[in-house]
N, C-alpha and C. Protein backbone atom coordinates (compact mmCIF):
# COMPACT_ATOMS: atom_id res chain seq x y z
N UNK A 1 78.69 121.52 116.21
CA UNK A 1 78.21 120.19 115.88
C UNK A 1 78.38 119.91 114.39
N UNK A 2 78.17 120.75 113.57
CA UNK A 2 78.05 120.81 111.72
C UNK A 2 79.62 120.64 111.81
N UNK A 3 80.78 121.32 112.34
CA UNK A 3 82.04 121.41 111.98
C UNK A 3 82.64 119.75 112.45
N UNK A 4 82.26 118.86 113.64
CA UNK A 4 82.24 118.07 113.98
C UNK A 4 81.91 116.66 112.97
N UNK A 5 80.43 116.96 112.68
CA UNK A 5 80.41 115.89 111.45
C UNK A 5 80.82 115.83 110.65
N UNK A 6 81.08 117.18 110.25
CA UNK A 6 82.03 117.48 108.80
C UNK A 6 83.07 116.70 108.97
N UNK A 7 83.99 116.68 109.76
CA UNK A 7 85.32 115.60 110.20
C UNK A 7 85.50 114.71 109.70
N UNK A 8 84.18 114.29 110.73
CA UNK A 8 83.71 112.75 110.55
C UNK A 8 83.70 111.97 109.64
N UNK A 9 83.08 112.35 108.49
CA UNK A 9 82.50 112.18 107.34
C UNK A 9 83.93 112.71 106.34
N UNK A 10 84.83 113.43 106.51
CA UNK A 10 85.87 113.63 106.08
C UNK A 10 87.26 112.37 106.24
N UNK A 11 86.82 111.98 107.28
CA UNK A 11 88.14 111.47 107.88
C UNK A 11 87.61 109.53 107.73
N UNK A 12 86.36 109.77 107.64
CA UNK A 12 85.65 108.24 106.93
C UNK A 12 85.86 107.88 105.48
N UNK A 13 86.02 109.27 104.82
CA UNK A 13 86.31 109.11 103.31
C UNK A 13 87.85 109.23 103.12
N UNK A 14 88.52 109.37 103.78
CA UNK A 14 89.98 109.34 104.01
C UNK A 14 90.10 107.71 103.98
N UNK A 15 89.81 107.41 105.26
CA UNK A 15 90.29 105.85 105.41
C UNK A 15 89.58 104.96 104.62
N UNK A 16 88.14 105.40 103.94
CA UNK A 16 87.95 104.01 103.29
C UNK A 16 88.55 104.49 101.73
N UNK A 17 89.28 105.75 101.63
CA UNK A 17 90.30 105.64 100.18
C UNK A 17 91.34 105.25 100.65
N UNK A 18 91.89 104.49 101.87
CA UNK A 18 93.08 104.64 102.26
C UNK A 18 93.23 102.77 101.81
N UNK A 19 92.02 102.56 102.01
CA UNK A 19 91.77 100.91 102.23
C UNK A 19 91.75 100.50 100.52
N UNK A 20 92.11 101.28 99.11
CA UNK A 20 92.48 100.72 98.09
C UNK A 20 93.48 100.88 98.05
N UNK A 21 94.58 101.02 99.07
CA UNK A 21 95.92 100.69 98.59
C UNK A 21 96.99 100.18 99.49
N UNK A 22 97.85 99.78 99.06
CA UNK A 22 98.61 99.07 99.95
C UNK A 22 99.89 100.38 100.03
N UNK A 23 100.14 100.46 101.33
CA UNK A 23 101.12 101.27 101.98
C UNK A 23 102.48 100.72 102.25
N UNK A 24 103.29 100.40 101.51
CA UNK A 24 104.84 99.39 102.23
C UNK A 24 106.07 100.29 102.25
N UNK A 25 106.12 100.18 103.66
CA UNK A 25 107.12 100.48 104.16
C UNK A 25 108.63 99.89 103.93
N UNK A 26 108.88 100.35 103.12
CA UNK A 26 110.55 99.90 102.56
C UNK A 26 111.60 100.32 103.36
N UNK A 27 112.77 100.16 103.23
CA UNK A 27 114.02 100.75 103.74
C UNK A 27 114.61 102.10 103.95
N UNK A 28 113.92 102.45 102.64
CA UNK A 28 114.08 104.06 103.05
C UNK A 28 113.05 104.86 102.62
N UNK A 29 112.04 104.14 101.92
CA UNK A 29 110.92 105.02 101.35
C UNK A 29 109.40 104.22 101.51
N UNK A 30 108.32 104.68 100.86
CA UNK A 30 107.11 104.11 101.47
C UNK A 30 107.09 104.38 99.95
N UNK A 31 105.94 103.12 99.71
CA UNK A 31 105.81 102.19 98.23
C UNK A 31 104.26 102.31 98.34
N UNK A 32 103.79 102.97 97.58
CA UNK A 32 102.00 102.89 96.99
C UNK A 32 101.71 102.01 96.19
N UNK A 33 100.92 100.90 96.64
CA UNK A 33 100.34 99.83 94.99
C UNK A 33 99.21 100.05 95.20
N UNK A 34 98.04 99.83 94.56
CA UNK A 34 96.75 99.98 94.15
C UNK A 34 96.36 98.44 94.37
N UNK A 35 95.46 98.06 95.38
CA UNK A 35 94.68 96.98 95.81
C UNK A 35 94.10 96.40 94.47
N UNK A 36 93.87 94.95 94.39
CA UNK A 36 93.04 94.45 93.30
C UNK A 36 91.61 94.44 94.13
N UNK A 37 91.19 94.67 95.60
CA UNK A 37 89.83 94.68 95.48
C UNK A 37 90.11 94.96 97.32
N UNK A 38 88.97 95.69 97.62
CA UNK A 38 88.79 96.28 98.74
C UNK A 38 89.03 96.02 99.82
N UNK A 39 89.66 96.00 100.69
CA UNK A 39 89.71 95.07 102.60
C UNK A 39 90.80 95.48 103.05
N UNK A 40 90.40 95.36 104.17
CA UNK A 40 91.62 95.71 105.16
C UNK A 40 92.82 95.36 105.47
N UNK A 41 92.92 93.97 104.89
CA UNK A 41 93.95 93.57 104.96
C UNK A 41 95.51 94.21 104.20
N UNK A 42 96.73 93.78 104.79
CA UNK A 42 97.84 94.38 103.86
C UNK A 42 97.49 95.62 103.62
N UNK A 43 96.83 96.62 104.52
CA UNK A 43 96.60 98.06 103.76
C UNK A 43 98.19 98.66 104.10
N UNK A 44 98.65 98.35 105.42
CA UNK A 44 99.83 99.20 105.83
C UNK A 44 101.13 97.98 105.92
N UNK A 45 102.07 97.43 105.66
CA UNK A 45 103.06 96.48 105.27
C UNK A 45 104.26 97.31 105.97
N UNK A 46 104.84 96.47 106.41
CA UNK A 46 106.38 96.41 106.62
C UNK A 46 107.52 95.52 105.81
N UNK A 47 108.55 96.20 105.02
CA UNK A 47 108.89 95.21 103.84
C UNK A 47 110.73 95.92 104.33
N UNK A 48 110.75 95.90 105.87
CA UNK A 48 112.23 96.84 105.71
C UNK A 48 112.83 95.18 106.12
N UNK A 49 114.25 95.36 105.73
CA UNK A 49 115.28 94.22 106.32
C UNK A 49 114.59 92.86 104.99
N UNK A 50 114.59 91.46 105.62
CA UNK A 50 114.54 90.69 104.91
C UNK A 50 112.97 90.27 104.55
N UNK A 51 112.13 90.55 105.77
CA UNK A 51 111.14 90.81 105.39
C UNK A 51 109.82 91.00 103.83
N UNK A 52 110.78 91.49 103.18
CA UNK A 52 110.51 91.39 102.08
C UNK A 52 110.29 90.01 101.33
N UNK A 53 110.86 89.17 101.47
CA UNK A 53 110.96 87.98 100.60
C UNK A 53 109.76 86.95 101.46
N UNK A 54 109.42 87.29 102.54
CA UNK A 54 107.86 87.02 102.87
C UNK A 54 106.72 87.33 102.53
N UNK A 55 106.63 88.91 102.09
CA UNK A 55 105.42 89.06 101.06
C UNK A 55 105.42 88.35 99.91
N UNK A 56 106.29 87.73 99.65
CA UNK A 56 105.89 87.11 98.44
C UNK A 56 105.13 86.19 98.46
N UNK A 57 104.66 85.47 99.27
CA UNK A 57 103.70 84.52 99.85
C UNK A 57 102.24 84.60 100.30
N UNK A 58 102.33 86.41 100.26
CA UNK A 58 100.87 86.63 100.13
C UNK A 58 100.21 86.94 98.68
N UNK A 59 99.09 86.51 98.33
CA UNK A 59 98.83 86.18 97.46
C UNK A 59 98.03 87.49 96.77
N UNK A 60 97.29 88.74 97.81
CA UNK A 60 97.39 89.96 97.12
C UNK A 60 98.05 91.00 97.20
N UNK A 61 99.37 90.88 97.86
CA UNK A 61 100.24 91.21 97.17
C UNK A 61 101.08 91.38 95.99
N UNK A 62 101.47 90.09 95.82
CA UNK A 62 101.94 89.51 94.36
C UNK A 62 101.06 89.95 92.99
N UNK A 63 99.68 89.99 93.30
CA UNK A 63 98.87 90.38 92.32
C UNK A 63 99.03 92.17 92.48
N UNK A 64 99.07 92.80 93.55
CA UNK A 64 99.22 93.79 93.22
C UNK A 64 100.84 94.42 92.40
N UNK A 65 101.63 93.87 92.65
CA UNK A 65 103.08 94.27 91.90
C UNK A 65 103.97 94.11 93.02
N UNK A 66 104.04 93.48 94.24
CA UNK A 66 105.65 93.67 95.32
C UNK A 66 106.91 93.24 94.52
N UNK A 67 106.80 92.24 93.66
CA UNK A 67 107.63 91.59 93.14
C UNK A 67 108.64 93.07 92.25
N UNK A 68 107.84 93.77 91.64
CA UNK A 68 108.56 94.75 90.99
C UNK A 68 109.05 95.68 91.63
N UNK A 69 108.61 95.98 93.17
CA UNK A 69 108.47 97.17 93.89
C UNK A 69 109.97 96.35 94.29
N UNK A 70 110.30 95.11 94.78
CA UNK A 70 111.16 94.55 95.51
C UNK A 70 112.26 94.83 94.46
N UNK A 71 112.16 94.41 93.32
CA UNK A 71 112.95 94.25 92.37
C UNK A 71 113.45 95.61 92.13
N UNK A 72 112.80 96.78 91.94
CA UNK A 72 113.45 98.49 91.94
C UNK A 72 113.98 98.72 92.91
N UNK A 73 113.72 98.36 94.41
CA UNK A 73 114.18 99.14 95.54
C UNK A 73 115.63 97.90 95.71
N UNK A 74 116.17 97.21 94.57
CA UNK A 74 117.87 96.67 94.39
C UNK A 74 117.73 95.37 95.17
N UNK A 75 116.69 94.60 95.53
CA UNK A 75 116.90 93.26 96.12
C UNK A 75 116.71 92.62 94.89
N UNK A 76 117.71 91.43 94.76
CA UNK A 76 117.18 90.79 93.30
C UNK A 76 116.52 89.23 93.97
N UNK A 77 115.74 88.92 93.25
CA UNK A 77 114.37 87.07 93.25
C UNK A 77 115.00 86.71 92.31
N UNK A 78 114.76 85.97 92.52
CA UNK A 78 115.21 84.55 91.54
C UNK A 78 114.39 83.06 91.14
C-alpha cells in the first residue's frame, strides 16, 4: 500500500511539472518551451507538416517563443 502511494504522489508531481511546459512535436524532434503560466492547455502540440504556421495564432504560444522554435527548425515567417 506505502509503495502504491508512493507512485501516486510521484507520478502527480510528474504531470503537474509536466503542465509548465509546452511539448511540440516538430518534424523530427520534440521542442521544450517553458509556459508563461500554468494550465493544461497546449501542454503537448503537434507542429509537424504545415501545421506550424497555425500556432501562431495561439496567443500562449507566441508568448512562449514558437516563433523562434519555427524559425531554427528552417521554416522561414515573414
Amino acid at each position: 500500500m506505502k509503495k502504491l502511494i508512493i507512485l501516486l504522489v510521484m507520478a502527480g508531481a510528474l504531470a503537474y511539472g509536466a503542465l509548465n511546459y509546452h511539448f511540440i512535436l516538430m518534424d523530427n524532434t520534440v521542442k521544450v518551451l517553458k509556459k508563461e503560466k500554468l494550465t493544461h492547455q497546449d501542454t503537448f502540440v503537434n507542429a509537424r507538416g504545415e501545421k506550424k504556421f497555425i500556432l501562431l495564432l495561439k496567443p500562449s504560444l507566441v508568448k512562449a517563443g514558437i516563433k523562434d522554435v519555427i524559425y531554427k527548425a528552417g521554416d522561414s515567417i515573414k
